[in-house]
Structure formats: structure tokens, C-alpha cells
N, C-alpha and C. Protein backbone atom coordinates (compact mmCIF):
# COMPACT_ATOMS: atom_id res chain seq x y z
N UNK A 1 28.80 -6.05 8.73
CA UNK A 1 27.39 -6.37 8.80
C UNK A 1 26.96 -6.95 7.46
N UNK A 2 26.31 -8.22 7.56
CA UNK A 2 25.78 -8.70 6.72
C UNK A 2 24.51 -7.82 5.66
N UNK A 3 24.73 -7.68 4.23
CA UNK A 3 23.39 -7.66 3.66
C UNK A 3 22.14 -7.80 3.85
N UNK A 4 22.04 -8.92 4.56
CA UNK A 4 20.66 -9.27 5.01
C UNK A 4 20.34 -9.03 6.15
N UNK A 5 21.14 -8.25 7.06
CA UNK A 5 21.08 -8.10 8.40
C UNK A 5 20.75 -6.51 8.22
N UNK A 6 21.53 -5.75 7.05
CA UNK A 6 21.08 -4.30 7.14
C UNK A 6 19.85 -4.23 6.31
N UNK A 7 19.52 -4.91 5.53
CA UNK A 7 18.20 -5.06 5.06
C UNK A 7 16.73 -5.10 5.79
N UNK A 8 17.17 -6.14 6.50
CA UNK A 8 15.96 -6.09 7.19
C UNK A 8 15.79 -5.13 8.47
N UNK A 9 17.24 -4.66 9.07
CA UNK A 9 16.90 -3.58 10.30
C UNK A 9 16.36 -2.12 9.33
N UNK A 10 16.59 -1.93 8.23
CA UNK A 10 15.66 -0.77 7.40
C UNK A 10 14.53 -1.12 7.18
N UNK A 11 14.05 -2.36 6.63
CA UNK A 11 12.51 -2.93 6.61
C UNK A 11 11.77 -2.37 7.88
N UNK A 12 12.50 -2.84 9.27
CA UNK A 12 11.78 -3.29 10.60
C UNK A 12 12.10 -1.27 10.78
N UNK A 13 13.02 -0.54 10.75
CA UNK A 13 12.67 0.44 11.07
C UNK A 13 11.50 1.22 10.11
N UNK A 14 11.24 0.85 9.17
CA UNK A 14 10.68 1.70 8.19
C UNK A 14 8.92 1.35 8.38
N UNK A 15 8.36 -0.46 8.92
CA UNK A 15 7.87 -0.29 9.79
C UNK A 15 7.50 -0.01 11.03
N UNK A 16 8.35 0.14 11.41
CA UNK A 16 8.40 1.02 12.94
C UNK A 16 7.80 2.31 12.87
N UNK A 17 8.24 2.86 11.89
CA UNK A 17 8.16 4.50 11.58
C UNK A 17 6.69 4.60 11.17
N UNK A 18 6.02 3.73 10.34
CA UNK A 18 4.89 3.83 9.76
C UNK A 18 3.82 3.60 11.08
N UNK A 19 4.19 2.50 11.81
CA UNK A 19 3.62 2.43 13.02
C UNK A 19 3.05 3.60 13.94
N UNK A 20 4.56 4.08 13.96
CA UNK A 20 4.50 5.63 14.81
C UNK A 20 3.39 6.20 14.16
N UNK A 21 3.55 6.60 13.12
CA UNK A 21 2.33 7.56 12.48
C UNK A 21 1.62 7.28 12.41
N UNK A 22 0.88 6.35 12.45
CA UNK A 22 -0.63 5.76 12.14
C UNK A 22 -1.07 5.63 13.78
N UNK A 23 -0.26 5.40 14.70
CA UNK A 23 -0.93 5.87 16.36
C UNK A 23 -1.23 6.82 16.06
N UNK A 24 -0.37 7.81 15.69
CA UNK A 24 -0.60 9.47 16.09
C UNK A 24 -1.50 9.64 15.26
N UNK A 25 -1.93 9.51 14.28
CA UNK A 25 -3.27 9.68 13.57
C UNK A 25 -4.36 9.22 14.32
N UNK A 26 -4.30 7.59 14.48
CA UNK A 26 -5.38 7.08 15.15
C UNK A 26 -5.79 8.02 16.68
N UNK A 27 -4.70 8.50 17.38
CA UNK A 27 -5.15 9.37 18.69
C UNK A 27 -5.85 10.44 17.92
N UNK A 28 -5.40 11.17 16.71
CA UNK A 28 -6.36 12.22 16.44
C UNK A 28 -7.53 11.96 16.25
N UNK A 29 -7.75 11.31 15.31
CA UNK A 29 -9.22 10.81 15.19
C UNK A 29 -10.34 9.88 16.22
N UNK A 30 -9.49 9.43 17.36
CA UNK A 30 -10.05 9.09 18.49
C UNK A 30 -10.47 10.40 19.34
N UNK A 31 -9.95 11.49 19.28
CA UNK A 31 -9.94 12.44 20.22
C UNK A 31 -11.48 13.10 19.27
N UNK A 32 -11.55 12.80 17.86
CA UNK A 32 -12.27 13.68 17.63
C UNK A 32 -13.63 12.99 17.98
N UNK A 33 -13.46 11.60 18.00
CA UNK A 33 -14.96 10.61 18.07
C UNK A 33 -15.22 10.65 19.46
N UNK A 34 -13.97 10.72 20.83
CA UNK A 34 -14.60 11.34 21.96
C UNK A 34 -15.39 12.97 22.16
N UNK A 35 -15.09 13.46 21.37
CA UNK A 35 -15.96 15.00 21.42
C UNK A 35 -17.24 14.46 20.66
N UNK A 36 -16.99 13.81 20.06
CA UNK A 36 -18.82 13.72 19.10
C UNK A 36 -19.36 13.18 19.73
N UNK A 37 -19.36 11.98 20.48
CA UNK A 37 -19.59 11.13 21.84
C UNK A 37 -19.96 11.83 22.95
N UNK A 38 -19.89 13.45 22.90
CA UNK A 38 -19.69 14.17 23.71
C UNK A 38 -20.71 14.86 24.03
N UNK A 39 -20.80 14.81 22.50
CA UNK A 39 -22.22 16.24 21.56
C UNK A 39 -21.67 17.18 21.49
N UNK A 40 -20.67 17.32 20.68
CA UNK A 40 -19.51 18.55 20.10
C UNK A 40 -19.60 18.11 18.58
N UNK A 41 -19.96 17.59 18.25
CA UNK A 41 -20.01 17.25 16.64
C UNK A 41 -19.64 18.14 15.59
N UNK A 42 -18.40 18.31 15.07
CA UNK A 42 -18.24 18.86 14.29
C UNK A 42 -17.58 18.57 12.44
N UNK A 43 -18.61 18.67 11.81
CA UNK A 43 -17.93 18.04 10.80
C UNK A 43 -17.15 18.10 9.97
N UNK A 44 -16.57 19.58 9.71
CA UNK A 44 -15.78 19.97 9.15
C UNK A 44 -14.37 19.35 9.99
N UNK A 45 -14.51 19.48 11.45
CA UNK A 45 -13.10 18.92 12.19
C UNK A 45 -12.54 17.70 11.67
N UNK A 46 -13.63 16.40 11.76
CA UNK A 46 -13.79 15.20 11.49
C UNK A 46 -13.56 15.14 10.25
N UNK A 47 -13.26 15.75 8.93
CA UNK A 47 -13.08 15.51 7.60
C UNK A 47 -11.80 16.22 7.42
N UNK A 48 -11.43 17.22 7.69
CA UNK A 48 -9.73 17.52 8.61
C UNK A 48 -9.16 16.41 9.00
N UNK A 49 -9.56 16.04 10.03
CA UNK A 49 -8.74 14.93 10.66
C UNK A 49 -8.80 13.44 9.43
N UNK A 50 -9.82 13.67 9.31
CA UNK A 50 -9.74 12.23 8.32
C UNK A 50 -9.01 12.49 7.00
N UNK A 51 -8.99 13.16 6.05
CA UNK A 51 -7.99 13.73 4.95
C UNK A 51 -6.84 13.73 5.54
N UNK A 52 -6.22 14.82 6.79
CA UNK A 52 -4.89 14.21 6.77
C UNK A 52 -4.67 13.07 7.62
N UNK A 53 -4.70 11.70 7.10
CA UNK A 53 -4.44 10.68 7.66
C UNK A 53 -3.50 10.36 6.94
N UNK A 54 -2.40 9.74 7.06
CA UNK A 54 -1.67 8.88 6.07
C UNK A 54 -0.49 9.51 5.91
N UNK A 55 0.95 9.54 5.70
CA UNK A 55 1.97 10.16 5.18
C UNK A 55 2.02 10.15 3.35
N UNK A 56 1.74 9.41 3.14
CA UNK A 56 1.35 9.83 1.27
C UNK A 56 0.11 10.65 1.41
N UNK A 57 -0.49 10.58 2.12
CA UNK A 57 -1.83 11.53 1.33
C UNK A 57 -1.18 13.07 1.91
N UNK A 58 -0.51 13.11 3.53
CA UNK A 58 -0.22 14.33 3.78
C UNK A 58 1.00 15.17 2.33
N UNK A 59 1.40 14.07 1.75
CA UNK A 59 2.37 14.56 0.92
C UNK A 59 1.76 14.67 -0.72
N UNK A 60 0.70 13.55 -1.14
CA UNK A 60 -0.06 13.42 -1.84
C UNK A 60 -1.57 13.98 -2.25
N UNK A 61 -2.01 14.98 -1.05
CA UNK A 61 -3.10 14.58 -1.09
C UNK A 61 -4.28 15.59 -2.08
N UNK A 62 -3.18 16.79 -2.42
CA UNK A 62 -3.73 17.65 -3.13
C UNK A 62 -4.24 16.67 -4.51
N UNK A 63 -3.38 15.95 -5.09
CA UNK A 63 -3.35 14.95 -6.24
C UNK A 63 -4.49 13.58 -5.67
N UNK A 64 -4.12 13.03 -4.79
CA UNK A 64 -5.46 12.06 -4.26
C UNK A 64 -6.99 12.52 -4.45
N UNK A 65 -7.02 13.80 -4.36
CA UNK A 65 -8.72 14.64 -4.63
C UNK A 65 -8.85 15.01 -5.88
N UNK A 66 -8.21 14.87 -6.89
CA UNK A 66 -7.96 14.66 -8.37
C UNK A 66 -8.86 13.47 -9.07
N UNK A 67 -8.39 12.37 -7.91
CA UNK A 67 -9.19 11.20 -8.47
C UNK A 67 -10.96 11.39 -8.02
N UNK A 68 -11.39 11.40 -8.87
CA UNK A 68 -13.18 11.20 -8.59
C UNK A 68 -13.67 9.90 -8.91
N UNK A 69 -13.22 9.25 -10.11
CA UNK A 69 -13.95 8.27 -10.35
C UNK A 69 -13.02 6.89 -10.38
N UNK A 70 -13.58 5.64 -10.30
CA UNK A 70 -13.17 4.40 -10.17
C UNK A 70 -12.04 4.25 -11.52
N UNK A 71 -12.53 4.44 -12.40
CA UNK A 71 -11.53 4.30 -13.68
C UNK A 71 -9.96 5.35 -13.52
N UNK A 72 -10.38 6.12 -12.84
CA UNK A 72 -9.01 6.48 -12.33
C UNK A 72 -7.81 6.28 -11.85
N UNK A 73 -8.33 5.24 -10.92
CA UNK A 73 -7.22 4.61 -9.95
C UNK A 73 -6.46 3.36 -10.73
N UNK A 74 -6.52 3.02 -11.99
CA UNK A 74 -6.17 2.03 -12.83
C UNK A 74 -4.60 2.39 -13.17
N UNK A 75 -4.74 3.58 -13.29
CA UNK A 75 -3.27 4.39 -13.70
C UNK A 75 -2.41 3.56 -12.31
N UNK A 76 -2.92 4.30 -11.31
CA UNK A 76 -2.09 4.00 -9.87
C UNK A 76 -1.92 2.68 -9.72
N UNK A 77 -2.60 2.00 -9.74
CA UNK A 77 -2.65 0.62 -9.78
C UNK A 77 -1.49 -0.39 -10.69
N UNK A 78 -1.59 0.48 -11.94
CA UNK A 78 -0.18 -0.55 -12.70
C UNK A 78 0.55 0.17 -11.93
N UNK A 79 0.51 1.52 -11.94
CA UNK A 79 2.16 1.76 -11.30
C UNK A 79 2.64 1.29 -10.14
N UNK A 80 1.95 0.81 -9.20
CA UNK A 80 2.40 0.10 -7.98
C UNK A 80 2.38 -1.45 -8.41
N UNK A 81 2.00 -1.92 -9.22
CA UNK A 81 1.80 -3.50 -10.03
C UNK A 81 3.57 -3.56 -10.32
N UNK A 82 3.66 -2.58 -10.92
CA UNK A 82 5.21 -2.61 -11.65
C UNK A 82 6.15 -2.19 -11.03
N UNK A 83 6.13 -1.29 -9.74
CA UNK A 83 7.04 -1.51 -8.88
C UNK A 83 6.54 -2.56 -7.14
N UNK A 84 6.12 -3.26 -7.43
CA UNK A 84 5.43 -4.62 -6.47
C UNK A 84 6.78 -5.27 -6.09
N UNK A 85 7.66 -5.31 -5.46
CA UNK A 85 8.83 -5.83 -5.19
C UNK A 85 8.76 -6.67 -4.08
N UNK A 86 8.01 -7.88 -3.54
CA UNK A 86 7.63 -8.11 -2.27
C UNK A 86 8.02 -9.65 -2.26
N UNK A 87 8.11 -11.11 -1.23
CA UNK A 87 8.15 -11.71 -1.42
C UNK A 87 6.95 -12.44 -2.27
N UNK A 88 6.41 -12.01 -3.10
CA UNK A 88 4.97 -12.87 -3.43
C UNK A 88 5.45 -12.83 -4.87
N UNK A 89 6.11 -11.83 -5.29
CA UNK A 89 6.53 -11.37 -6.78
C UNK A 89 7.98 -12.57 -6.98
N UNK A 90 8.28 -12.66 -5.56
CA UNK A 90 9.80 -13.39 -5.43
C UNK A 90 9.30 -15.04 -6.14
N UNK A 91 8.09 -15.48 -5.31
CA UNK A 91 7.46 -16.80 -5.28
C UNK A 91 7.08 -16.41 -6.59
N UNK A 92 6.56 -15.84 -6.99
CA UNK A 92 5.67 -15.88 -8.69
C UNK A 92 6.66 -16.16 -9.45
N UNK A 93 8.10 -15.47 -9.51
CA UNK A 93 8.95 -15.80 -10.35
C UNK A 93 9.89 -17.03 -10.12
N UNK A 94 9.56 -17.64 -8.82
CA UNK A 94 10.25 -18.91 -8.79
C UNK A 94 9.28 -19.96 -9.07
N UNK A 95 7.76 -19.47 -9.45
CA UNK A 95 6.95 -21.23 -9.67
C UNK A 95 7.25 -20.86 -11.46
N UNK A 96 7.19 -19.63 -11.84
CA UNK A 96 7.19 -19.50 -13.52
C UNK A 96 8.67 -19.96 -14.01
N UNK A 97 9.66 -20.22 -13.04
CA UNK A 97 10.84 -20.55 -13.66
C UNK A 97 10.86 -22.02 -13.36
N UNK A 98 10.27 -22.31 -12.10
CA UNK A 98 10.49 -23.97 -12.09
C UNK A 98 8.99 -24.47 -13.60
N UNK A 99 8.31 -23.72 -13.97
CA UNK A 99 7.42 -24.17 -15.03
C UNK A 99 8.32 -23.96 -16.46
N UNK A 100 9.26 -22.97 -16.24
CA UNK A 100 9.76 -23.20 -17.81
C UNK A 100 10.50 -24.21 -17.73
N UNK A 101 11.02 -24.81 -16.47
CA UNK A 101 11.76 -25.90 -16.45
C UNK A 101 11.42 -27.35 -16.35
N UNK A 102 10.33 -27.53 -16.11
CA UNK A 102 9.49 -28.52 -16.19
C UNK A 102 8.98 -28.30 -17.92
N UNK A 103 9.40 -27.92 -18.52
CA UNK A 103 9.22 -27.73 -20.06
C UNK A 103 7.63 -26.93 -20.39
N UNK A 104 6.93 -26.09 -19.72
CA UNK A 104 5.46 -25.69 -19.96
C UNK A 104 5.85 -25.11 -20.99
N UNK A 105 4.78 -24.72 -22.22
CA UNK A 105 5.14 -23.86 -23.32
C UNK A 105 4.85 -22.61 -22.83
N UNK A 106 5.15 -21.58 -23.62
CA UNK A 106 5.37 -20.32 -23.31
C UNK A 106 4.38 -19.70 -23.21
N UNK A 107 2.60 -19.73 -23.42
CA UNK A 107 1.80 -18.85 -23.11
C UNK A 107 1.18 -20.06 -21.62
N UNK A 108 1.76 -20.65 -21.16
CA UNK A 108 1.28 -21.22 -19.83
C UNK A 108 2.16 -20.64 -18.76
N UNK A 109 3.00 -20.36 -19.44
CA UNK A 109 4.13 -19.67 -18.12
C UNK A 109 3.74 -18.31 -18.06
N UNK A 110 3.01 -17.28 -19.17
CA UNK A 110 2.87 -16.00 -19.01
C UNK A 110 1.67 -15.84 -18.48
N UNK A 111 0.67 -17.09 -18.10
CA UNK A 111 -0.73 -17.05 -17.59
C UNK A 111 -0.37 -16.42 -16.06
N UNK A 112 0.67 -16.61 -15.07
CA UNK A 112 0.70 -16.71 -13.61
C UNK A 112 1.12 -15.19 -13.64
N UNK A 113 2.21 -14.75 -14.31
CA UNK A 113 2.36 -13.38 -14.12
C UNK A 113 1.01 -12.15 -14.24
N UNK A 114 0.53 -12.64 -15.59
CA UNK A 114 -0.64 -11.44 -16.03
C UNK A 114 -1.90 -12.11 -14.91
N UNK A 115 -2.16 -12.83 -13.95
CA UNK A 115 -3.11 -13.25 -13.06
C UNK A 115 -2.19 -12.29 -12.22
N UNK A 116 -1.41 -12.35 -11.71
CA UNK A 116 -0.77 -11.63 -10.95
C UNK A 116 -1.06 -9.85 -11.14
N UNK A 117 -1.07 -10.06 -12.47
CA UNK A 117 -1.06 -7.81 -12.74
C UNK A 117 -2.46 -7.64 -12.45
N UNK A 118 -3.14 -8.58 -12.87
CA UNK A 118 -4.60 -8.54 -13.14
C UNK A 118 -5.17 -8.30 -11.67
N UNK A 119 -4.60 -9.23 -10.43
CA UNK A 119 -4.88 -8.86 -9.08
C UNK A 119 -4.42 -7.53 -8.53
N UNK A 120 -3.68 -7.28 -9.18
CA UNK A 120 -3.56 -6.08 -8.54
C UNK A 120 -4.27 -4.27 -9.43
């Protein structure tokens, strides 16, 4: 089996898997908006169901309620900036290499990367 053939059947299962879970969430939280729809309203249920949404937050989430304020999430933010491994990071580093090769000087080639950290 090719590299690129076991690569991507782990990609496609790993979305698959994420898939799965985010139905089964979405049925919970549908089940809870048919009872409120109902006049069963309960809000403590509905903030249950909504907190554990997600497989990082179920694993994360004691640490997710840590964060209160906006300046917080800056930390999280480089750290997913710096592990960003996606085709877009692939393309960023192939227009900054065809620019060092087209001769750009060196603070024009470091403009596309730090636009890049900066978006994220």
C-alpha cells in the first residue's frame, strides 16, 4: 500500500469518526430543543448538553472554563498556529519559496508567513 493511499484512508477515517460524534451530539441537543418546544424547559439540562459537546472539550473541558477572557485564547491560538499542518501552510511555503526564487529580498518573503500567524 502506497503512502498516500494509507494517508488519506486515516484522514477520511478520522473524519468519519468526528462525523459520528458530532450526530450524536447534535441528536442530544435536538432532543433537548424538542422538550423546550414542548414546555419542559430546562436549563440546567440544556447547558449539560451544550458543555459536553465536542470530544476535546469532553476531554478538555475542565481547562476550557479556565479561559474567561478574550486575551486568553492567544496562548491557544499560537499553539495551534505552530502546529497548523494543512494544505494552506503547504501553498504558503511553496509561493515563499518560488519568491525567494524569483530573487524577493528577505523581509518580503517573511511578510506571507507572519500574515499567515497573524490570521490565525
Amino acid at each position: 500500500m502506497s503512502t498516500g493511499l494509507v494517508g488519506t484512508i486515516v484522514s477520511g477515517s478520522f473524519l468519519y469518526v468526528i462525523a459520528i460524534i458530532n450526530v450524536v451530539i447534535l441528536a442530544g441537543i435536538w432532543k433537548v430543543f424538542r422538550r423546550m418546544r414542548a414546555g419542559h424547559f430546562d436549563e440546567a439540562e440544556l447547558e449539560d448538553q451544550l458543555n459536553n459537546r465536542g470530544f476535546m472539550n469532553r476531554l478538555l473541558g475542565r481547562v476550557m472554563k479556565s479561559v474567561t477572557k478574550p486575551g486568553q485564547m492567544f496562548p491557544v491560538g499560537l499553539l495551534f498556529d505552530l502546529g497548523f499542518d494543512t494544505a494552506t501552510e503547504v501553498a504558503l511555503l511553496v509561493l515563499v519559496g518560488s519568491g525567494a526564487a524569483s530573487g524577493l529580498p528577505w523581509y518580503a518573503i517573511l511578510c506571507l508567513p507572519i500574515l499567515f500567524a497573524a490570521g490565525m
